[in-house]
PDB file of N, CA and C in Angstrom:
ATOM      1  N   UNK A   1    -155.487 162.802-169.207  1.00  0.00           N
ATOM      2  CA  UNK A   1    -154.157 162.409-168.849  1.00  0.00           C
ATOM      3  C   UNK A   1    -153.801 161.098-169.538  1.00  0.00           C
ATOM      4  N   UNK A   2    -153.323 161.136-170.301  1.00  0.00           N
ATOM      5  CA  UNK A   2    -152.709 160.336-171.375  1.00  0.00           C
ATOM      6  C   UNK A   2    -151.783 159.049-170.269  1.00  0.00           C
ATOM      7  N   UNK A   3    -151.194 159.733-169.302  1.00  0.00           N
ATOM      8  CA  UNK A   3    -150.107 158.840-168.944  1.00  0.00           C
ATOM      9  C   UNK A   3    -151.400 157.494-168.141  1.00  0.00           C
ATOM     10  N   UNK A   4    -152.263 157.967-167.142  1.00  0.00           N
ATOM     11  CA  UNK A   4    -152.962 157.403-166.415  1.00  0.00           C
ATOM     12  C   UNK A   4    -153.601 156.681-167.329  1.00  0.00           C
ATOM     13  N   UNK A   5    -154.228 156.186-168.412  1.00  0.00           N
ATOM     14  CA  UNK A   5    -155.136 155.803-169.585  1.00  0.00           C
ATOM     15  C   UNK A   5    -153.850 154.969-169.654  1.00  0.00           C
ATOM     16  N   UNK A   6    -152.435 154.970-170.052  1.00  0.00           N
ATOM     17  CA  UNK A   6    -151.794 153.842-170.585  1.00  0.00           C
ATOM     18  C   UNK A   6    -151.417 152.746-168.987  1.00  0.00           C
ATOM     19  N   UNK A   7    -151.167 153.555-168.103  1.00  0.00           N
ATOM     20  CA  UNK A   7    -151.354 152.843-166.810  1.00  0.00           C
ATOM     21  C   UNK A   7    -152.562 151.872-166.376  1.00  0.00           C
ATOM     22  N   UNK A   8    -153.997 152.215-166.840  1.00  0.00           N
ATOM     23  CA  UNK A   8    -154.904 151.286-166.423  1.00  0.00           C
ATOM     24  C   UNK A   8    -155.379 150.937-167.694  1.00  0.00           C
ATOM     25  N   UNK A   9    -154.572 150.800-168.991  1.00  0.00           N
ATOM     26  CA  UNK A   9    -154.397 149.619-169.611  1.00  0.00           C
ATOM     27  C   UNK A   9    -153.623 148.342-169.503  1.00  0.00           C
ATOM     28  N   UNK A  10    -152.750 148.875-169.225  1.00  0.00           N
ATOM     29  CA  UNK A  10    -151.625 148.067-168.649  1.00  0.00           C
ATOM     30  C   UNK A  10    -152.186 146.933-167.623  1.00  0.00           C
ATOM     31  N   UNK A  11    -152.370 147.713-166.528  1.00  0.00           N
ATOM     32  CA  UNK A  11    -153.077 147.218-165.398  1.00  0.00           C
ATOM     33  C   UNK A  11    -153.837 146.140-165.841  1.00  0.00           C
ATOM     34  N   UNK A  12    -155.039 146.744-166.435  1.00  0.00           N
ATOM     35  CA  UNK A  12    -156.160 145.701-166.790  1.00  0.00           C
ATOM     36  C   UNK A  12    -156.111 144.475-167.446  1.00  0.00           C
ATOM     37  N   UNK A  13    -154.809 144.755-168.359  1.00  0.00           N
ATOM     38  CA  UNK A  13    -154.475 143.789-169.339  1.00  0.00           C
ATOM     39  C   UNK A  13    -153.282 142.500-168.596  1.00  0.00           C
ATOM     40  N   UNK A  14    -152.886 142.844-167.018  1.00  0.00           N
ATOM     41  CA  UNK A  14    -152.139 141.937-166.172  1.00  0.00           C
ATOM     42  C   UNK A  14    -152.822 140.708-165.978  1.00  0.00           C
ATOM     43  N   UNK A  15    -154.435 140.860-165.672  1.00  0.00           N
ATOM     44  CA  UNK A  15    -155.058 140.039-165.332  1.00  0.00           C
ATOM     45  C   UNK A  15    -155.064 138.781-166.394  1.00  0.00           C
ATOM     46  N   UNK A  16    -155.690 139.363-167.403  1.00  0.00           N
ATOM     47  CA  UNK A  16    -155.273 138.136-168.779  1.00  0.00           C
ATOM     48  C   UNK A  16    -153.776 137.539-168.882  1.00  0.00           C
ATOM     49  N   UNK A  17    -152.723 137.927-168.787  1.00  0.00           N
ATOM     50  CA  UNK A  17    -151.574 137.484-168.862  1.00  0.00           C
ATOM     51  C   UNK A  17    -151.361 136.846-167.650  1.00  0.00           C
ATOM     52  N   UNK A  18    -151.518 137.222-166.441  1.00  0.00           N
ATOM     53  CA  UNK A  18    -151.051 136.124-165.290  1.00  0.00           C
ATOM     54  C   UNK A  18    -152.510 134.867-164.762  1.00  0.00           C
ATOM     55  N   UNK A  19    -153.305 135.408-165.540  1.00  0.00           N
ATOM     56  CA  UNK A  19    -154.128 134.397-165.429  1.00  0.00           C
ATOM     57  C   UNK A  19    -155.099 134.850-164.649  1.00  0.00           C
ATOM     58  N   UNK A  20    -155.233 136.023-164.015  1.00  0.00           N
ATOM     59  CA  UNK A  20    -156.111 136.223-162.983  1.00  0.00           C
ATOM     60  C   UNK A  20    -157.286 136.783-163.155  1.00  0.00           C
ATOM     61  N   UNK A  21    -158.181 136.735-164.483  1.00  0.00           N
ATOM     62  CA  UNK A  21    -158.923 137.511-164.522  1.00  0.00           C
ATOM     63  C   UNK A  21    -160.076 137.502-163.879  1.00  0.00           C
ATOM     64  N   UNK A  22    -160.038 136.253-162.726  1.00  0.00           N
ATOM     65  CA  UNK A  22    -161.776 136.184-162.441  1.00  0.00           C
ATOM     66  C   UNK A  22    -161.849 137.185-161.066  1.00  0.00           C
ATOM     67  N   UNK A  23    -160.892 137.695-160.952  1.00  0.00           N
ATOM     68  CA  UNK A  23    -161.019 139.016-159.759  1.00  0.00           C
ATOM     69  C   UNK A  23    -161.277 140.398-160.782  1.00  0.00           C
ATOM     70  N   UNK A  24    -162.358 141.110-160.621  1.00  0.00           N
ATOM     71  CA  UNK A  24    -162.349 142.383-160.828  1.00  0.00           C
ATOM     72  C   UNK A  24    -161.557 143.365-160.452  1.00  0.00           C
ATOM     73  N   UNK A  25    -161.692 144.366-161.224  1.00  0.00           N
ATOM     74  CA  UNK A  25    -160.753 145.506-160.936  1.00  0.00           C
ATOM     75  C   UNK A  25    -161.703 146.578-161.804  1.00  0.00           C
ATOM     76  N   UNK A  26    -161.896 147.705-161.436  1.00  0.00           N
ATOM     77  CA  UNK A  26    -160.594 148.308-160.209  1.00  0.00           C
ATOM     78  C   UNK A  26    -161.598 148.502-158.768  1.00  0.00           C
ATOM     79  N   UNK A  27    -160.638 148.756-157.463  1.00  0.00           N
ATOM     80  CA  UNK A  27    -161.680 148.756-156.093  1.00  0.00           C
ATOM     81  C   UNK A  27    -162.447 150.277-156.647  1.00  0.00           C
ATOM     82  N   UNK A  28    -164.024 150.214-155.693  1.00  0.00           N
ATOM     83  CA  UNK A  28    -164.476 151.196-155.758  1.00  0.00           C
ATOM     84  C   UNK A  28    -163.865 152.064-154.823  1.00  0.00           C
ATOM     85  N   UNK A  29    -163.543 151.490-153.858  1.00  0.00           N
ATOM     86  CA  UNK A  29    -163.567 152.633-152.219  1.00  0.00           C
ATOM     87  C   UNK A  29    -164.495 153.433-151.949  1.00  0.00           C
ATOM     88  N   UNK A  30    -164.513 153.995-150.811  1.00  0.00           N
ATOM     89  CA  UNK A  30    -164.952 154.338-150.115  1.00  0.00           C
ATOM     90  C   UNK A  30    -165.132 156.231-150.547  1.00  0.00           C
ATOM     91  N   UNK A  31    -166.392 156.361-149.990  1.00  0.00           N
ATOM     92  CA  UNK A  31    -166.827 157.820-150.458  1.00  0.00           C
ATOM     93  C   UNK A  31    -166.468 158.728-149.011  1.00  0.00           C
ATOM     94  N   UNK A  32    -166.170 160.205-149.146  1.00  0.00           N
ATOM     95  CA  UNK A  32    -165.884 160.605-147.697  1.00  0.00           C
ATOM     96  C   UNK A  32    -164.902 162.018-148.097  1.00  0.00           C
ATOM     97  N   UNK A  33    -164.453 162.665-147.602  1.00  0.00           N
ATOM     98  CA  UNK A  33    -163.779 163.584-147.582  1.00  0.00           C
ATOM     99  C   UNK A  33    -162.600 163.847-148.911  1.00  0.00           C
ATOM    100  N   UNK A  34    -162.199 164.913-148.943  1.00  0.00           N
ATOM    101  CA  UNK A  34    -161.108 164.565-149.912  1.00  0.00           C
ATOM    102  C   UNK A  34    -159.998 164.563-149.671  1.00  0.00           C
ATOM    103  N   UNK A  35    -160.009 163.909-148.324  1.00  0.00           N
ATOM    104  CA  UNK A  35    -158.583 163.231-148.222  1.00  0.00           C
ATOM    105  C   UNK A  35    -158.715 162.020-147.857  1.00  0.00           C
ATOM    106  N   UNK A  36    -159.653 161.147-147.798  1.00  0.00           N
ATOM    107  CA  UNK A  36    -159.777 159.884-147.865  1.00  0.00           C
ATOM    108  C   UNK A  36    -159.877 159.614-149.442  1.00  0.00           C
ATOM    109  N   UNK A  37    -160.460 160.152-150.233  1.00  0.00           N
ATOM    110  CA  UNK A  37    -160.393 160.567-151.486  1.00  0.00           C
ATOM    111  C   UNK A  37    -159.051 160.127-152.192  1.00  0.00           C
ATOM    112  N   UNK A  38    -157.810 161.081-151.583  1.00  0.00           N
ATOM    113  CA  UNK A  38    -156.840 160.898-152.135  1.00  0.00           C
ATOM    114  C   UNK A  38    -156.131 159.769-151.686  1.00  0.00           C
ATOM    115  N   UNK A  39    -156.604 159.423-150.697  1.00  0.00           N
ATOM    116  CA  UNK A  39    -155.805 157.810-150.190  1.00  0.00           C
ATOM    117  C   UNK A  39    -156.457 156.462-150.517  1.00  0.00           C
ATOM    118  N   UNK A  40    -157.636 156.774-151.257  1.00  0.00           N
ATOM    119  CA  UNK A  40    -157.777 155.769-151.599  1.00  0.00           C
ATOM    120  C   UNK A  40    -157.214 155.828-153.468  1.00  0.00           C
ATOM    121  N   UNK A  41    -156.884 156.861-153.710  1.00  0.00           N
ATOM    122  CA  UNK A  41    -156.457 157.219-155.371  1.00  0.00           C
ATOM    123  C   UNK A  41    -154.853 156.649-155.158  1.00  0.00           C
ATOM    124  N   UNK A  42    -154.031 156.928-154.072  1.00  0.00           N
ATOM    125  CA  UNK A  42    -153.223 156.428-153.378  1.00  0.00           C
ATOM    126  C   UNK A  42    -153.052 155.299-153.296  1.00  0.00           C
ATOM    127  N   UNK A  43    -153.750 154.619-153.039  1.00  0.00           N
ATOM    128  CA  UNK A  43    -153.702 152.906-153.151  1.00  0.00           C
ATOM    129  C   UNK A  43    -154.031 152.398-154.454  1.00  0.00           C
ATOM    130  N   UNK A  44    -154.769 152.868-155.539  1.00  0.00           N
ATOM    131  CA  UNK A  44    -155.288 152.484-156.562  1.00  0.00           C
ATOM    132  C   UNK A  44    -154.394 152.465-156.872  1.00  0.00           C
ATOM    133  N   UNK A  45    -153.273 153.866-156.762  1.00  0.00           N
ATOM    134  CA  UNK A  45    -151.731 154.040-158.015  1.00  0.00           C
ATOM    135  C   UNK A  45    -150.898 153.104-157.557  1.00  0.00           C
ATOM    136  N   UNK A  46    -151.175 152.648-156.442  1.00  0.00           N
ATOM    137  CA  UNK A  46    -149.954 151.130-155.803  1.00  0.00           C
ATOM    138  C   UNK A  46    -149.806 150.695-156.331  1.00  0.00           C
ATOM    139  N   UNK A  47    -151.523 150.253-156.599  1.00  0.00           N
ATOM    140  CA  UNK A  47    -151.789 148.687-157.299  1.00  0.00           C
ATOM    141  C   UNK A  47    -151.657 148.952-159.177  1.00  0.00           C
ATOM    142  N   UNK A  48    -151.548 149.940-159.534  1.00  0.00           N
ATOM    143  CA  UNK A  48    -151.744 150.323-160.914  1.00  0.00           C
ATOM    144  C   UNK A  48    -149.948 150.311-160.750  1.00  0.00           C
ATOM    145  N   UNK A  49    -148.980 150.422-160.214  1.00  0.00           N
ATOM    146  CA  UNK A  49    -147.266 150.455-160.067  1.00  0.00           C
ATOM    147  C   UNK A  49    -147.102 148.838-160.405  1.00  0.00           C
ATOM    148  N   UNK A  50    -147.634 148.136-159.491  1.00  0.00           N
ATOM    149  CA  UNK A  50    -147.337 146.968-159.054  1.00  0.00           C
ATOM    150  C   UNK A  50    -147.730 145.984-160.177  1.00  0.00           C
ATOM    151  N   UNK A  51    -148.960 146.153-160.970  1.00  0.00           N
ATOM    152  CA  UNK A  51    -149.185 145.607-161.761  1.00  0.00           C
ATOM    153  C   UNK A  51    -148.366 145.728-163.146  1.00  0.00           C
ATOM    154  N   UNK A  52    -147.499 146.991-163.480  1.00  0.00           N
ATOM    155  CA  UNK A  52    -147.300 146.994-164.392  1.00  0.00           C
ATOM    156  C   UNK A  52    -146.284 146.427-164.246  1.00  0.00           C
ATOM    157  N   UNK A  53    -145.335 146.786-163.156  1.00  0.00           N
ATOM    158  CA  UNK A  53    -144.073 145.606-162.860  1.00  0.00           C
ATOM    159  C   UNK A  53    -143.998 144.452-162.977  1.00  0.00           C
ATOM    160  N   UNK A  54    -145.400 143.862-162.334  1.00  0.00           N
ATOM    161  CA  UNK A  54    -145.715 142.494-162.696  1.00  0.00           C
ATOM    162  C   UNK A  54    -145.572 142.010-164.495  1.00  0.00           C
ATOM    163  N   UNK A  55    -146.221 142.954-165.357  1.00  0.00           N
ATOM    164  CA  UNK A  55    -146.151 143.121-167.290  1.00  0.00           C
ATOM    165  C   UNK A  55    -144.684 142.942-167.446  1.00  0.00           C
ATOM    166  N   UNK A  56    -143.914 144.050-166.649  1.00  0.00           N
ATOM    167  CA  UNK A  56    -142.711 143.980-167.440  1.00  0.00           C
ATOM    168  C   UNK A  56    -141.528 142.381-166.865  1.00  0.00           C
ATOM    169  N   UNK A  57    -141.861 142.425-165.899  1.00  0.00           N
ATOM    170  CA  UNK A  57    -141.386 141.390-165.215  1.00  0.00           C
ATOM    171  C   UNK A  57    -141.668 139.895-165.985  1.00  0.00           C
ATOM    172  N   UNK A  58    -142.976 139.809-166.656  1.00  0.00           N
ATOM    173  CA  UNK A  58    -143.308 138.620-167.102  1.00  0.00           C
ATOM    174  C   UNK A  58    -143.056 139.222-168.667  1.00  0.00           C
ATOM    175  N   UNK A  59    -142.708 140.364-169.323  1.00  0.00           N
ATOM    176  CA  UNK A  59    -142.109 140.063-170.353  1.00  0.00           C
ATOM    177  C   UNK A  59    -140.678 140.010-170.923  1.00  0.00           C
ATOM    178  N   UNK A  60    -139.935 140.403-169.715  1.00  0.00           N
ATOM    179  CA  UNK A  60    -138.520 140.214-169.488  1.00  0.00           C
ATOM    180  C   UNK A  60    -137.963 139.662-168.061  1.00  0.00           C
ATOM    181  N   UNK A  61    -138.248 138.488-167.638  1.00  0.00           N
ATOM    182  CA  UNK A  61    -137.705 137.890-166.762  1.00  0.00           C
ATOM    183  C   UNK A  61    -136.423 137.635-165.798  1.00  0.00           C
ATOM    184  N   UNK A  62    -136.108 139.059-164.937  1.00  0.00           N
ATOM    185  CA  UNK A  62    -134.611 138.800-164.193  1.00  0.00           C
ATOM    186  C   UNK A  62    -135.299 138.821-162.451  1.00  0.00           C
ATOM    187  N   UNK A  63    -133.987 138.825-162.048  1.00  0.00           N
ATOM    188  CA  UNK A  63    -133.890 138.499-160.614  1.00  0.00           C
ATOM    189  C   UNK A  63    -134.170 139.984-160.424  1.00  0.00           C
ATOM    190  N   UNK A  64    -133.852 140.971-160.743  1.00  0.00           N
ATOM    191  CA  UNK A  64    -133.997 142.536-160.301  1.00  0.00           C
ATOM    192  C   UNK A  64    -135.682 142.715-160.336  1.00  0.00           C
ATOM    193  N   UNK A  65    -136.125 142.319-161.667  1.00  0.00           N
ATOM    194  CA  UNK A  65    -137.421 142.958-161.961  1.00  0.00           C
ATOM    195  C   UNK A  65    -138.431 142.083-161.154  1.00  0.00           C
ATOM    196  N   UNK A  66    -138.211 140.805-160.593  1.00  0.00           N
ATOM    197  CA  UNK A  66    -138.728 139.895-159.801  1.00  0.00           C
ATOM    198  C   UNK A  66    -139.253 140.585-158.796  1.00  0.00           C
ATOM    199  N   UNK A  67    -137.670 141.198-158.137  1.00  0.00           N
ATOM    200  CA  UNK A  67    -137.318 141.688-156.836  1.00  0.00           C
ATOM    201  C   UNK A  67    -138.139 142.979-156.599  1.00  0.00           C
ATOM    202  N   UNK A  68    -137.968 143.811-157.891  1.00  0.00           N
ATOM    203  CA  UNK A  68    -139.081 145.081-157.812  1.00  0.00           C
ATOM    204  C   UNK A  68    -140.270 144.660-157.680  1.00  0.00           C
ATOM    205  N   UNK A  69    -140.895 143.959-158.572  1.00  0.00           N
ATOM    206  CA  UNK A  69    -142.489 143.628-158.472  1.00  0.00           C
ATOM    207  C   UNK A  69    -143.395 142.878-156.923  1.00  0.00           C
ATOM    208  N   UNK A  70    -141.679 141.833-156.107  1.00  0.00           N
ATOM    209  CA  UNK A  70    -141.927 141.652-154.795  1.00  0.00           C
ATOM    210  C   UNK A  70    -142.131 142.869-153.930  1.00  0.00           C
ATOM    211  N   UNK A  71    -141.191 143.996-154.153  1.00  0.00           N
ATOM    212  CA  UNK A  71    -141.544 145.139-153.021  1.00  0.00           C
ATOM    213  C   UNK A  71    -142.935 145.376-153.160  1.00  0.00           C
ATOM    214  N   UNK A  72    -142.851 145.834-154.499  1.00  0.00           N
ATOM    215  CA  UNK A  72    -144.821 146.886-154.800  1.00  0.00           C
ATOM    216  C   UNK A  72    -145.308 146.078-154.086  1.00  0.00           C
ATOM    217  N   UNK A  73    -145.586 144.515-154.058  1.00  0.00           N
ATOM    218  CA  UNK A  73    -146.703 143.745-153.405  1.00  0.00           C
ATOM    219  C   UNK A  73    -146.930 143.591-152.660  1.00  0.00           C
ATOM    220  N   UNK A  74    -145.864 143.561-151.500  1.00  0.00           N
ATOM    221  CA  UNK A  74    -145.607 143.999-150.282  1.00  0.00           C
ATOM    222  C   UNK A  74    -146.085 144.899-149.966  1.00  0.00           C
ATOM    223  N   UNK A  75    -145.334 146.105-150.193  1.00  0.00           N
ATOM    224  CA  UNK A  75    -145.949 147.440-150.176  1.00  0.00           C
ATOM    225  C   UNK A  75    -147.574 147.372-150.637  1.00  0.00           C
ATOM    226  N   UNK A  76    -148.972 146.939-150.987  1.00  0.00           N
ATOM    227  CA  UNK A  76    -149.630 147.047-151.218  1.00  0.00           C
ATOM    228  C   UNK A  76    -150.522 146.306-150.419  1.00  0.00           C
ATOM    229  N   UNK A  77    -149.801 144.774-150.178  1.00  0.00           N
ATOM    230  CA  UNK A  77    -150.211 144.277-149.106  1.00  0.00           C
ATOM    231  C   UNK A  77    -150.405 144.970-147.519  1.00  0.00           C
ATOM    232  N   UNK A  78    -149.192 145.817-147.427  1.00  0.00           N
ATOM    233  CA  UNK A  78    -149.654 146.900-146.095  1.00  0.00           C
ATOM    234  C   UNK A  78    -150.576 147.488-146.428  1.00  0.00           C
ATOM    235  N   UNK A  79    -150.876 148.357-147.553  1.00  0.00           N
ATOM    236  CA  UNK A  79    -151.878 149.562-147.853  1.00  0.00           C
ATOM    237  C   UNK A  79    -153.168 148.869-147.747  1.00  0.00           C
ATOM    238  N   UNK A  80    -153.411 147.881-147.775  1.00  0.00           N
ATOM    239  CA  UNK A  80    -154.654 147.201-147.472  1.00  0.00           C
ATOM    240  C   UNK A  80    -155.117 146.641-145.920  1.00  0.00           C
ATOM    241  N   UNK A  81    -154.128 146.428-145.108  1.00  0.00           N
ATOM    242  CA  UNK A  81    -154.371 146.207-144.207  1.00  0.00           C
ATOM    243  C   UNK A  81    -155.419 146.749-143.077  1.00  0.00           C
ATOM    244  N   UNK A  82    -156.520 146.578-142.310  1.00  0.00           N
ATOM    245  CA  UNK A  82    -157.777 147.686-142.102  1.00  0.00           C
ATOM    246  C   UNK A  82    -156.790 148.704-141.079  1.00  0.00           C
ATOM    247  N   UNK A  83    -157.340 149.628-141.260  1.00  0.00           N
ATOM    248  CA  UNK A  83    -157.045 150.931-140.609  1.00  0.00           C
ATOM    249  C   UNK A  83    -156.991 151.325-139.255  1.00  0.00           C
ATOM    250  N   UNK A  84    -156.511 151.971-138.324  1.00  0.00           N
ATOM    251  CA  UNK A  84    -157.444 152.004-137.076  1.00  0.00           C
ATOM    252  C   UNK A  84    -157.728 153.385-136.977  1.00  0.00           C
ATOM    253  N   UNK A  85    -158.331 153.847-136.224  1.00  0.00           N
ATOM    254  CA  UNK A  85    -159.049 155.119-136.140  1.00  0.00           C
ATOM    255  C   UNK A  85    -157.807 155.907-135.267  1.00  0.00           C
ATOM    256  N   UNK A  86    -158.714 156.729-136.012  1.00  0.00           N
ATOM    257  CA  UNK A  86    -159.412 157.507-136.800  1.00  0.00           C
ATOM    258  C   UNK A  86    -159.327 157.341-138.255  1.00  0.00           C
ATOM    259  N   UNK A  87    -158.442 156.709-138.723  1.00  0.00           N
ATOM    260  CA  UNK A  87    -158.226 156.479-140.137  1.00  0.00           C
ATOM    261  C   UNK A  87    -159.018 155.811-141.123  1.00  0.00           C
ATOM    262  N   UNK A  88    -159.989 154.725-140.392  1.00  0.00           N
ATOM    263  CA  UNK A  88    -161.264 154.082-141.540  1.00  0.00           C
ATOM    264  C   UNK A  88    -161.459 154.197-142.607  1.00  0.00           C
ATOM    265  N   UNK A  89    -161.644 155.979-142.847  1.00  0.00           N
ATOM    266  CA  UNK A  89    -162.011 156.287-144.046  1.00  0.00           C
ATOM    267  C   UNK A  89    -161.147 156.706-145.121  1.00  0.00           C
ATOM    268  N   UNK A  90    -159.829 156.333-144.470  1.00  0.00           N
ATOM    269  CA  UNK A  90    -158.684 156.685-145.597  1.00  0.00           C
ATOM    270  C   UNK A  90    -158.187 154.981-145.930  1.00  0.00           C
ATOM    271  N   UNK A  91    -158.990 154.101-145.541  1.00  0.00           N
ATOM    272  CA  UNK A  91    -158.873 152.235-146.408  1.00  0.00           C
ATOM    273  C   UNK A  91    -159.814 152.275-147.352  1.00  0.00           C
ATOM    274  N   UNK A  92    -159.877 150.961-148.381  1.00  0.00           N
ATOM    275  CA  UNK A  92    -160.586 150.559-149.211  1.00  0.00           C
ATOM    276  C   UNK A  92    -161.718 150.280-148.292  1.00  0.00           C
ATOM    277  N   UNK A  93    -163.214 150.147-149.530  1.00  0.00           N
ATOM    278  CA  UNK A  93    -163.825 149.358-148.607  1.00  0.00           C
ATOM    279  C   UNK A  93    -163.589 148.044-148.030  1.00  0.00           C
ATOM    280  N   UNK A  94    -164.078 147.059-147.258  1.00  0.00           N
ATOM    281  CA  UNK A  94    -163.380 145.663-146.574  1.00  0.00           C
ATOM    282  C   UNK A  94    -164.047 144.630-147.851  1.00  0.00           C
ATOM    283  N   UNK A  95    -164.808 145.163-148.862  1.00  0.00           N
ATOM    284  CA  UNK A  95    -164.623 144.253-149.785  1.00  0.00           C
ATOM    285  C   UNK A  95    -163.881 144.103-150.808  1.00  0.00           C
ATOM    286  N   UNK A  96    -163.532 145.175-151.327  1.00  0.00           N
ATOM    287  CA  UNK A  96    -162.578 145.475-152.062  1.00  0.00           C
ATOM    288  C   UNK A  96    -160.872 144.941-151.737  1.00  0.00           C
ATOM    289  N   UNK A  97    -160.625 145.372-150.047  1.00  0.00           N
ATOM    290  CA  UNK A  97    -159.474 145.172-149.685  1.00  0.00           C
ATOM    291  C   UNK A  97    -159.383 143.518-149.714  1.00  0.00           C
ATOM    292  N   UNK A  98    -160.821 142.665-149.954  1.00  0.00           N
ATOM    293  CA  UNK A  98    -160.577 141.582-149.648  1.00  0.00           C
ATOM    294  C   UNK A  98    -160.096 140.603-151.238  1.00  0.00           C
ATOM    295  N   UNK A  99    -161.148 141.573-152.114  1.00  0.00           N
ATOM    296  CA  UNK A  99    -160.640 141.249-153.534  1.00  0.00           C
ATOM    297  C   UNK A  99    -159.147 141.496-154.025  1.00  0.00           C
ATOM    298  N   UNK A 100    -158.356 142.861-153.231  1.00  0.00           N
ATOM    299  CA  UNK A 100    -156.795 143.320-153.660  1.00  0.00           C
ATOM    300  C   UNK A 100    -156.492 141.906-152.755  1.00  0.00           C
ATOM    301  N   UNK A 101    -156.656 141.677-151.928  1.00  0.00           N
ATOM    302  CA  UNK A 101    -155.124 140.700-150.750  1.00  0.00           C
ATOM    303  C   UNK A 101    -155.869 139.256-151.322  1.00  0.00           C
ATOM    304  N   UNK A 102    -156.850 139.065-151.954  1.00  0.00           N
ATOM    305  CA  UNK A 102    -156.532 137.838-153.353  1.00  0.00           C
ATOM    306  C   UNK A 102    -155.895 137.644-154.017  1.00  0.00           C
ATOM    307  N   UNK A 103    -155.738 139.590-154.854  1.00  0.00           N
ATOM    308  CA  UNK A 103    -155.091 139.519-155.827  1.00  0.00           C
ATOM    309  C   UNK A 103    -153.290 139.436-155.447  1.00  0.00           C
ATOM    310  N   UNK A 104    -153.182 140.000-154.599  1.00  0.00           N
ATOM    311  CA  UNK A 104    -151.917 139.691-154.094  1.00  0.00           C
ATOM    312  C   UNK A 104    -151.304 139.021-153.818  1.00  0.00           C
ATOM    313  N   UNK A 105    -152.287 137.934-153.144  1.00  0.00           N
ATOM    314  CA  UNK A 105    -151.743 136.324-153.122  1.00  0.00           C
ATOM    315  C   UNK A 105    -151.407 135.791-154.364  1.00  0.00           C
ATOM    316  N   UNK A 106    -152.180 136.116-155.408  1.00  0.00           N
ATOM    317  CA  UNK A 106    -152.200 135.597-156.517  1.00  0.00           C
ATOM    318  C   UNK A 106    -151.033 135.862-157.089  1.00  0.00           C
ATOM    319  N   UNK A 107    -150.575 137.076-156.794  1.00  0.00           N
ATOM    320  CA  UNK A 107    -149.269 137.870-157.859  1.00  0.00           C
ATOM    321  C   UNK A 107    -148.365 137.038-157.369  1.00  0.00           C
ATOM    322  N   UNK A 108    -147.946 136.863-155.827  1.00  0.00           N
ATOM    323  CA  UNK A 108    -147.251 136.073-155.249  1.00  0.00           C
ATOM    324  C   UNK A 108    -147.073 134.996-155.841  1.00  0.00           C
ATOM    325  N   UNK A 109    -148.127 133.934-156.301  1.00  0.00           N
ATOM    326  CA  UNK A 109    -148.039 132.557-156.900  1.00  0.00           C
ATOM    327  C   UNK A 109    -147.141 132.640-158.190  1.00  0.00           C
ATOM    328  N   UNK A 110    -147.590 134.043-158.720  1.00  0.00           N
ATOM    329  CA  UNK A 110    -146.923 134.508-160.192  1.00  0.00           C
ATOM    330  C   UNK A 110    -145.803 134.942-160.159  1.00  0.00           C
ATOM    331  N   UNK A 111    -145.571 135.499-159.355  1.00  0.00           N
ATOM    332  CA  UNK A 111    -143.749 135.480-159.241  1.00  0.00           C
ATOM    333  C   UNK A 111    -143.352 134.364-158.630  1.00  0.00           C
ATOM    334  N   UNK A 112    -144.097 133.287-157.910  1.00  0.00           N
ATOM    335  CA  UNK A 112    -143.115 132.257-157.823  1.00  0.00           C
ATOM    336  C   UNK A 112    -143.026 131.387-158.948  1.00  0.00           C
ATOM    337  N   UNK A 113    -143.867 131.511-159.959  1.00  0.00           N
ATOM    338  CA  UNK A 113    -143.696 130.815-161.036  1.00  0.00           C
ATOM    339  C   UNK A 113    -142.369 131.229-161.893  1.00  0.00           C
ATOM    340  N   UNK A 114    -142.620 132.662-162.106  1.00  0.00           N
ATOM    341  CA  UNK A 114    -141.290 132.995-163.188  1.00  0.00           C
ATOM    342  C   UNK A 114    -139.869 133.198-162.336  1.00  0.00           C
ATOM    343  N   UNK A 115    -139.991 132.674-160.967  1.00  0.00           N
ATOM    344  CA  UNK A 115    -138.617 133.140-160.573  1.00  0.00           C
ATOM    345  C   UNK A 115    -138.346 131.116-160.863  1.00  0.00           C
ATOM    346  N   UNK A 116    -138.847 130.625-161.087  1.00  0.00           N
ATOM    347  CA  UNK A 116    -138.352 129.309-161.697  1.00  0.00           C
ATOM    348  C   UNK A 116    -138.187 129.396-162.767  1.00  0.00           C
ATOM    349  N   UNK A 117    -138.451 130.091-163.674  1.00  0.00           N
ATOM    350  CA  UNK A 117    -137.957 130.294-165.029  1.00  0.00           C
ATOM    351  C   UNK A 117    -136.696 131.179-165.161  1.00  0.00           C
ATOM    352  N   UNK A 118    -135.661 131.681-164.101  1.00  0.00           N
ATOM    353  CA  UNK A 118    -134.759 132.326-164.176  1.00  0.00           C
ATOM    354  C   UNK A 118    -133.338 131.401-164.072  1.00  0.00           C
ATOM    355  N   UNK A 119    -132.676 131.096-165.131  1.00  0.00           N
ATOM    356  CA  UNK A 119    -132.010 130.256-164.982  1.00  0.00           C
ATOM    357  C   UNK A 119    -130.439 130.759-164.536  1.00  0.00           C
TER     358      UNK A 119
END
């Protein structure tokens, strides 16, 4: 799948541009059924959305594309939040989720940087 390969280039290549590279990527998650399976592939594509918004956002700088890249993070920031049961096994693992809501803070810092560059 051609499209997914330019998506977690993209992705990967956010970290160098906003500065964040000393967090790894990507989460492993959690092993288990295949529908925890798909929710955790589910959260990966969040964070693989969110990041690229973050690319385009920092290579064309408006109040809209700001505003998009704030939802995804948001939105991703819930998807991490721990689970309650029965659901456990449809979250990241709790280390992973702890490495994404770093990285999220982090994106946060990064859009508050370029929304000062919006004149």
């Amino acid at each position: 799948m051609p499209a997914t390969s330019e998506i977690n280039q993209r992705a990967t290549s956010v970290s160098a541009k906003a500065g964040l590279a000393d967090l790894p990527r990507p989460p492993t998650g959690a092993s288990g059924e295949s529908s925890s399976k798909h929710a955790l592939e589910e959260i990966s594509a969040y964070i693989a959305v969110r990041d690229v918004l973050l690319i385009d956002a920092e290579e064309i700088t408006t109040r809209a594309r700001l505003d998009r890249v704030t939802i995804a993070n948001e939105f991703v920031e819930t998807c991490l939040r721990p689970a309650r049961s029965p659901y456990e096994a449809q979250c990241l693992v709790e280390t992973d989720a702890i490495r994404e809501r770093k990285r999220c803070a982090a994106v946060k810092v990064r859009i508050a940087e370029l929304r000062l560059d919006i004149v």
